[in-house]
Protein backbone atom coordinates (compact mmCIF):
# COMPACT_ATOMS: atom_id res chain seq x y z
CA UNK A 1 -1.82 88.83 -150.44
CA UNK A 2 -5.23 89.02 -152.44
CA UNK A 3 -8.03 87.08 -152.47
CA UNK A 4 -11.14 86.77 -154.27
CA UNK A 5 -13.95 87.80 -152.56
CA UNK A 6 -16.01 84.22 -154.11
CA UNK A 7 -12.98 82.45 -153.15
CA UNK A 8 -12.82 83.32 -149.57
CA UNK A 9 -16.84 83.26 -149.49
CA UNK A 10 -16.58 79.80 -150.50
CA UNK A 11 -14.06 79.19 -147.85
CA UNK A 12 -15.79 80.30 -145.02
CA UNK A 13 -19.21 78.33 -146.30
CA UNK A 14 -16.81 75.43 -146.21
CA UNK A 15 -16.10 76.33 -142.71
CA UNK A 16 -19.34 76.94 -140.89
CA UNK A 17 -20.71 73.56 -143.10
CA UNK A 18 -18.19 71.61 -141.22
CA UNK A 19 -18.81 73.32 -137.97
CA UNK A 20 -22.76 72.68 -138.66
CA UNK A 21 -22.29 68.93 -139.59
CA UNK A 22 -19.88 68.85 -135.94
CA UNK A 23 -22.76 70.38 -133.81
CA UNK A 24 -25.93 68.13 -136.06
CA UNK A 25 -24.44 64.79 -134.79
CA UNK A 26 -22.93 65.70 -131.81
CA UNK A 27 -26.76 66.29 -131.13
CA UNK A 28 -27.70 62.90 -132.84
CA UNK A 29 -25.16 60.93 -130.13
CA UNK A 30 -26.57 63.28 -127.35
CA UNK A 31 -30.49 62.67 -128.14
CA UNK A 32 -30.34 58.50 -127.31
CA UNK A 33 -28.99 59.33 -123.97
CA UNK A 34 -30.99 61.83 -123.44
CA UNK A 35 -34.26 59.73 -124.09
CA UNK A 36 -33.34 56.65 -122.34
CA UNK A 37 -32.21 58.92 -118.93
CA UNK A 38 -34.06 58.12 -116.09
CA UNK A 39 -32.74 61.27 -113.88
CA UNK A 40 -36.18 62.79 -114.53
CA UNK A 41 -38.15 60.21 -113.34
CA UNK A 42 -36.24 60.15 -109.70
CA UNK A 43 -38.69 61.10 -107.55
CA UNK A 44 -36.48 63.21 -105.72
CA UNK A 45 -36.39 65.80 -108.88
CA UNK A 46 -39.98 65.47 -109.23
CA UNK A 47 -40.99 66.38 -105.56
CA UNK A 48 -38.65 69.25 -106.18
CA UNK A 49 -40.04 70.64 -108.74
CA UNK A 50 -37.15 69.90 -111.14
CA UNK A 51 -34.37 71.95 -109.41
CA UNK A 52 -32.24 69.54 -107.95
CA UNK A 53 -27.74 70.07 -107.74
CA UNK A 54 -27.05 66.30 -108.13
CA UNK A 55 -22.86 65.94 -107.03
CA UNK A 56 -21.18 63.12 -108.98
């Protein structure tokens, strides 16, 4: 089977546009959380230096 070589560009544009648009607001959820965290104000990770294994 044959394709185009503009067809099956324009397929995998289509692709990685989708897989961009999946990873842009999986980042947009992800960045509220992140600012309103207060794990890096314990003062455990501070007096540490930052490298703290936290077990949940």
């Amino acid at each position: 089977m044959k394709v185009k070589r503009n067809t099956l560009l324009l397929f995998v544009c289509l692709v990685w546009s989708v897989t961009g648009f999946n990873i842009f607001r999986i980042g947009l959820e992800a960045y509220p959380i992140h600012l309103t965290s207060s794990f890096l104000y314990r003062p455990e990770y501070i007096a540490s230096g930052g490298w703290i294994v936290v077990w949940m």
